[in-house]
C-alpha atoms as a PDB file:
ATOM      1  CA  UNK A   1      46.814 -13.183  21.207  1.00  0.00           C
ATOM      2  CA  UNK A   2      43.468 -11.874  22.319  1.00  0.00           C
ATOM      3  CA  UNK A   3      40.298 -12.733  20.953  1.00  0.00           C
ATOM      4  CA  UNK A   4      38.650  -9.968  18.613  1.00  0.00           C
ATOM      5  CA  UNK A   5      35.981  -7.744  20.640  1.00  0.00           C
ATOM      6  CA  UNK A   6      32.609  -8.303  19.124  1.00  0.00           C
ATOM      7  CA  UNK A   7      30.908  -5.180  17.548  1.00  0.00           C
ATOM      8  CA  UNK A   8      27.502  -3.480  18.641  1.00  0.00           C
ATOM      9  CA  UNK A   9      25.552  -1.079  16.845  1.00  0.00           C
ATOM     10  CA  UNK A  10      26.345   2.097  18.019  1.00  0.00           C
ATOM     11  CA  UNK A  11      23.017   3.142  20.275  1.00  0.00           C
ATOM     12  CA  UNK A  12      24.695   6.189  22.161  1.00  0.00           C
ATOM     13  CA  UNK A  13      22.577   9.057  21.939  1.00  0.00           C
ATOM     14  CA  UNK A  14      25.277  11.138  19.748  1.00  0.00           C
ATOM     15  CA  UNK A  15      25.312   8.133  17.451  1.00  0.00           C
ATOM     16  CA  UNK A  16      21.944   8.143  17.144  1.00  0.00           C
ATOM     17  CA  UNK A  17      21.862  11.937  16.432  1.00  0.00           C
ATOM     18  CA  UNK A  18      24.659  11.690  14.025  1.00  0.00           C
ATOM     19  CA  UNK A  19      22.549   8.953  11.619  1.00  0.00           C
ATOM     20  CA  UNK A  20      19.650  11.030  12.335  1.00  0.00           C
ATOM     21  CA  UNK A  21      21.058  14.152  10.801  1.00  0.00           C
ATOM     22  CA  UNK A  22      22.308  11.887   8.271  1.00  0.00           C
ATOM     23  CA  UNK A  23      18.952  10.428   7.450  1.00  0.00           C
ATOM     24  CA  UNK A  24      17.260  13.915   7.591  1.00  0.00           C
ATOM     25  CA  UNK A  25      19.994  14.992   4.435  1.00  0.00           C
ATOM     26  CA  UNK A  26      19.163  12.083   2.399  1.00  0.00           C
ATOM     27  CA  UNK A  27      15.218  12.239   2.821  1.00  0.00           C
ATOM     28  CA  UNK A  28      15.259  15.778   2.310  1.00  0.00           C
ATOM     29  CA  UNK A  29      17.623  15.737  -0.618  1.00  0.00           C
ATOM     30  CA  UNK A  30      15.429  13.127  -2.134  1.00  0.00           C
ATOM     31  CA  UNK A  31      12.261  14.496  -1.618  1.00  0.00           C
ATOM     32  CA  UNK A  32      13.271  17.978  -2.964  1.00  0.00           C
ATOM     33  CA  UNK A  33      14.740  16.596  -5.877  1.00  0.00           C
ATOM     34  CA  UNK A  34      11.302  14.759  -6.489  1.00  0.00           C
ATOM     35  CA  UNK A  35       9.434  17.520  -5.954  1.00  0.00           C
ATOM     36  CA  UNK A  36      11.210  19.729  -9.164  1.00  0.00           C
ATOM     37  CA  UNK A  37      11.518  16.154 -11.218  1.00  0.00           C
ATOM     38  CA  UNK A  38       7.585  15.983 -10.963  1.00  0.00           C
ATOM     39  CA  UNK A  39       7.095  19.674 -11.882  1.00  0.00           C
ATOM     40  CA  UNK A  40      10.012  20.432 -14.059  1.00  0.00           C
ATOM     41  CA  UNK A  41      10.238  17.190 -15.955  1.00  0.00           C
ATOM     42  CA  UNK A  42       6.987  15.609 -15.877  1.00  0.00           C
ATOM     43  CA  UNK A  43       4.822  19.006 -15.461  1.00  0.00           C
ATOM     44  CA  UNK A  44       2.971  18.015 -12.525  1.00  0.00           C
ATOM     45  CA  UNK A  45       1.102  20.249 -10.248  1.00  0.00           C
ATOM     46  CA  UNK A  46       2.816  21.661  -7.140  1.00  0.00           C
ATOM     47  CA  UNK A  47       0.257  20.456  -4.938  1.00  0.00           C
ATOM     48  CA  UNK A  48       0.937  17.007  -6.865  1.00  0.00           C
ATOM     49  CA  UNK A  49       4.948  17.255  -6.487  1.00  0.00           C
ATOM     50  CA  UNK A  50       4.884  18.216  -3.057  1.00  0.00           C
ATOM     51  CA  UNK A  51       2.551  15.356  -1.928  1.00  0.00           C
ATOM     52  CA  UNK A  52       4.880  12.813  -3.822  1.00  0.00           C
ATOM     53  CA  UNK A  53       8.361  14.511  -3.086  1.00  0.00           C
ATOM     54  CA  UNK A  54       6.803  14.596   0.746  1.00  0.00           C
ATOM     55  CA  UNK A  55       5.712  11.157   0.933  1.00  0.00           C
ATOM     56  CA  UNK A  56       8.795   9.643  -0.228  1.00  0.00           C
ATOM     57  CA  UNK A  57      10.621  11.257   1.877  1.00  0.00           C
ATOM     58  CA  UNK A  58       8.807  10.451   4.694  1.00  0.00           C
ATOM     59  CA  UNK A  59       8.545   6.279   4.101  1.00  0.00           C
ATOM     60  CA  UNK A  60      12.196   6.782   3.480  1.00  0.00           C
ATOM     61  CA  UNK A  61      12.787   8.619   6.789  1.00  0.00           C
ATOM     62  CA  UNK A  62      11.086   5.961   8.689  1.00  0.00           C
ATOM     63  CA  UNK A  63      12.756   3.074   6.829  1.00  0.00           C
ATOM     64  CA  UNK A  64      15.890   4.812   7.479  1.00  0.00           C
ATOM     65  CA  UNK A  65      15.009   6.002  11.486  1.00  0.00           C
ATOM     66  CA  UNK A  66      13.528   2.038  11.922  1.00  0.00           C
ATOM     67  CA  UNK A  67      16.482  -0.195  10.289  1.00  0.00           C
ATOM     68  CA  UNK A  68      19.492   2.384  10.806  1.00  0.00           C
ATOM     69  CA  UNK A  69      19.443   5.308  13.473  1.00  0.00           C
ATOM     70  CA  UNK A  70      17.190   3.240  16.154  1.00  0.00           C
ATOM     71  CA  UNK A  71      18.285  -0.038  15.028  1.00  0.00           C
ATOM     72  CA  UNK A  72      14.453  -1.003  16.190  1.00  0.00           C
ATOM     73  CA  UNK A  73      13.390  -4.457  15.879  1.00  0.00           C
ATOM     74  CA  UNK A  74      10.071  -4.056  17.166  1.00  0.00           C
ATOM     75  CA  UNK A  75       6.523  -4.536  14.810  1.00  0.00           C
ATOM     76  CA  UNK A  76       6.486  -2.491  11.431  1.00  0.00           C
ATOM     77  CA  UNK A  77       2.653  -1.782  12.241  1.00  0.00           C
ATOM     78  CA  UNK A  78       3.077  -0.314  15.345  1.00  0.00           C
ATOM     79  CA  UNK A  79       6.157   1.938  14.549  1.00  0.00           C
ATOM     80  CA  UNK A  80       4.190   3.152  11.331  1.00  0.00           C
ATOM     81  CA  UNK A  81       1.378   4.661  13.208  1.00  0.00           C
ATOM     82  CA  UNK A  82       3.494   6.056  15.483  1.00  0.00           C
ATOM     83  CA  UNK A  83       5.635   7.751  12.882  1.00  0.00           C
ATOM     84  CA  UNK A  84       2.339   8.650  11.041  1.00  0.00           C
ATOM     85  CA  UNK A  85       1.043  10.139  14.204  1.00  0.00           C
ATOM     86  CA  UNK A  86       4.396  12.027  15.188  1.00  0.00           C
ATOM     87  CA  UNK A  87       5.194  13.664  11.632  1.00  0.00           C
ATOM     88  CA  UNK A  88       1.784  15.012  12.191  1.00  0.00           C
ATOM     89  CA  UNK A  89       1.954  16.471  15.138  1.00  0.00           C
ATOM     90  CA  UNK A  90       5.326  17.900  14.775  1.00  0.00           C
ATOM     91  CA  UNK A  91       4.003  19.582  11.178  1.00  0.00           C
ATOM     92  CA  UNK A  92       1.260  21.187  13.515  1.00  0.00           C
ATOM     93  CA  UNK A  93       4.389  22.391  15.755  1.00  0.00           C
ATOM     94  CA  UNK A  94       6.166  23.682  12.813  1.00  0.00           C
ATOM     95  CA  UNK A  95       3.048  25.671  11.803  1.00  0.00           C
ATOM     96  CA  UNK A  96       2.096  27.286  14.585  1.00  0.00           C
ATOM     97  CA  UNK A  97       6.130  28.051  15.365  1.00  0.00           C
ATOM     98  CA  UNK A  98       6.487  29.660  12.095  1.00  0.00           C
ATOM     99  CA  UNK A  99       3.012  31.202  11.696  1.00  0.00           C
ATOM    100  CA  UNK A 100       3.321  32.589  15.367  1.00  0.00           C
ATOM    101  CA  UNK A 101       6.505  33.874  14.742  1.00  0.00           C
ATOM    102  CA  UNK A 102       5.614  35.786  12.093  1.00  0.00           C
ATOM    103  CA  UNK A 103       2.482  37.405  13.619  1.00  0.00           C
ATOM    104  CA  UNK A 104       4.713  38.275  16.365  1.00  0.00           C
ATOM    105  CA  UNK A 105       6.760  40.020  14.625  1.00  0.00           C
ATOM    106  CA  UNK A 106       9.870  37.462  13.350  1.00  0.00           C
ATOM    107  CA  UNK A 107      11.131  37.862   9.506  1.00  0.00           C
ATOM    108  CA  UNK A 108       9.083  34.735   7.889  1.00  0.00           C
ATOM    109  CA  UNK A 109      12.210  33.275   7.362  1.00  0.00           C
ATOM    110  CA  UNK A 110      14.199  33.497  10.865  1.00  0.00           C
ATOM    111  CA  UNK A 111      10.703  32.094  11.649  1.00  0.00           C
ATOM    112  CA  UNK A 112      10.367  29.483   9.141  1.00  0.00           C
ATOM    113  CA  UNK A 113      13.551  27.860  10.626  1.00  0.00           C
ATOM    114  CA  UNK A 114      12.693  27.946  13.846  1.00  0.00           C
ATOM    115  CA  UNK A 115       9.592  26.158  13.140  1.00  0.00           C
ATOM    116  CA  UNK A 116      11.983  23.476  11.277  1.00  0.00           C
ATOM    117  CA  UNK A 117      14.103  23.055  13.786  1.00  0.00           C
ATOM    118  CA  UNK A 118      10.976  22.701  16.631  1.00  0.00           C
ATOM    119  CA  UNK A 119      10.089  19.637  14.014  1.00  0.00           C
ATOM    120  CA  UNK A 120      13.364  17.950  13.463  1.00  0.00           C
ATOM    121  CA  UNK A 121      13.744  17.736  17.393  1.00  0.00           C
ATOM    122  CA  UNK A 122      10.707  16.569  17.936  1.00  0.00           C
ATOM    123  CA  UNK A 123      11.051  13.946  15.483  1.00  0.00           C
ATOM    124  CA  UNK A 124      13.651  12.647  17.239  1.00  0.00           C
ATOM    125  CA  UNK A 125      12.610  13.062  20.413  1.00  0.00           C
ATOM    126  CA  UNK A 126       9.581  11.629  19.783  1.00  0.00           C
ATOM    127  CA  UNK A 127      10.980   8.780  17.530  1.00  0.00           C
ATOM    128  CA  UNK A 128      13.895   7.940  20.217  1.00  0.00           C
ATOM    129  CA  UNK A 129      11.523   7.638  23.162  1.00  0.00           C
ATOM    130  CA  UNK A 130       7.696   6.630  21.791  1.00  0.00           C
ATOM    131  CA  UNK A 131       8.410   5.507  18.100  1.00  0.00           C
ATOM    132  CA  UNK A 132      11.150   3.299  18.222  1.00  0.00           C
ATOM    133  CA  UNK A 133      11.324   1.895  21.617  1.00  0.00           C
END
């Protein structure tokens, strides 16, 4: 009788990308659901709902990406600025995709996802390889 293997953490890029998808349903999911709770059911402002829904989404992204897909270990701190400092400058990406697109000619929405999917990669591009190191 052989002795059980022990288990690792999966850290293979596809099982990275896997939880990451994963992690990019549930934050979504939860911050578009608190985006219509705040405006629907508690009458809150868009501008209010979105800032909420957004930035519950995000701290649960980045508790997610940190503990789960990256398995990081590293300092909170440090992640959190980088995280900050990434969502922002992927946001800016997703602008100027979408709003470029469309000047140039793109349906707003063909454009719109392009821009979305320029952010989710680098997200996790940027969260694989500067973030989460």
């Amino acid at each position: 009788m052989s002795a059980a293997q022990p288990t690792y953490p999966d850290r293979s890029l596809w099982g990275q990308l896997w939880r990451y998808g994963v992690t990019g349903v549930v934050n979504t999911g939860l911050g578009y659901g608190l985006i219509l709770i705040c405006v629907y059911g508690l009458d809150a402002s868009i501008v209010l709902a979105n800032c909420v829904g957004y930035g519950i989404g995000w701290a649960v992204s980045f508790a997610l990406n940190k503990r789960w897909t990256f398995r990081h270990q590293g300092a909170v701190r440090r992640a959190a600025l980088g995280f900050v400092c990434l969502v922002a400058l992927a946001f800016l990406a997703n602008l100027a995709v979408a709003v470029g697109g469309a000047q140039f000619g793109l349906a707003y929405p063909v454009a719109q996802a392009i821009g979305a999917v320029t952010y989710s990669a680098m997200l996790f591009v940027g969260m694989k390889w500067m973030v989460f190191t």
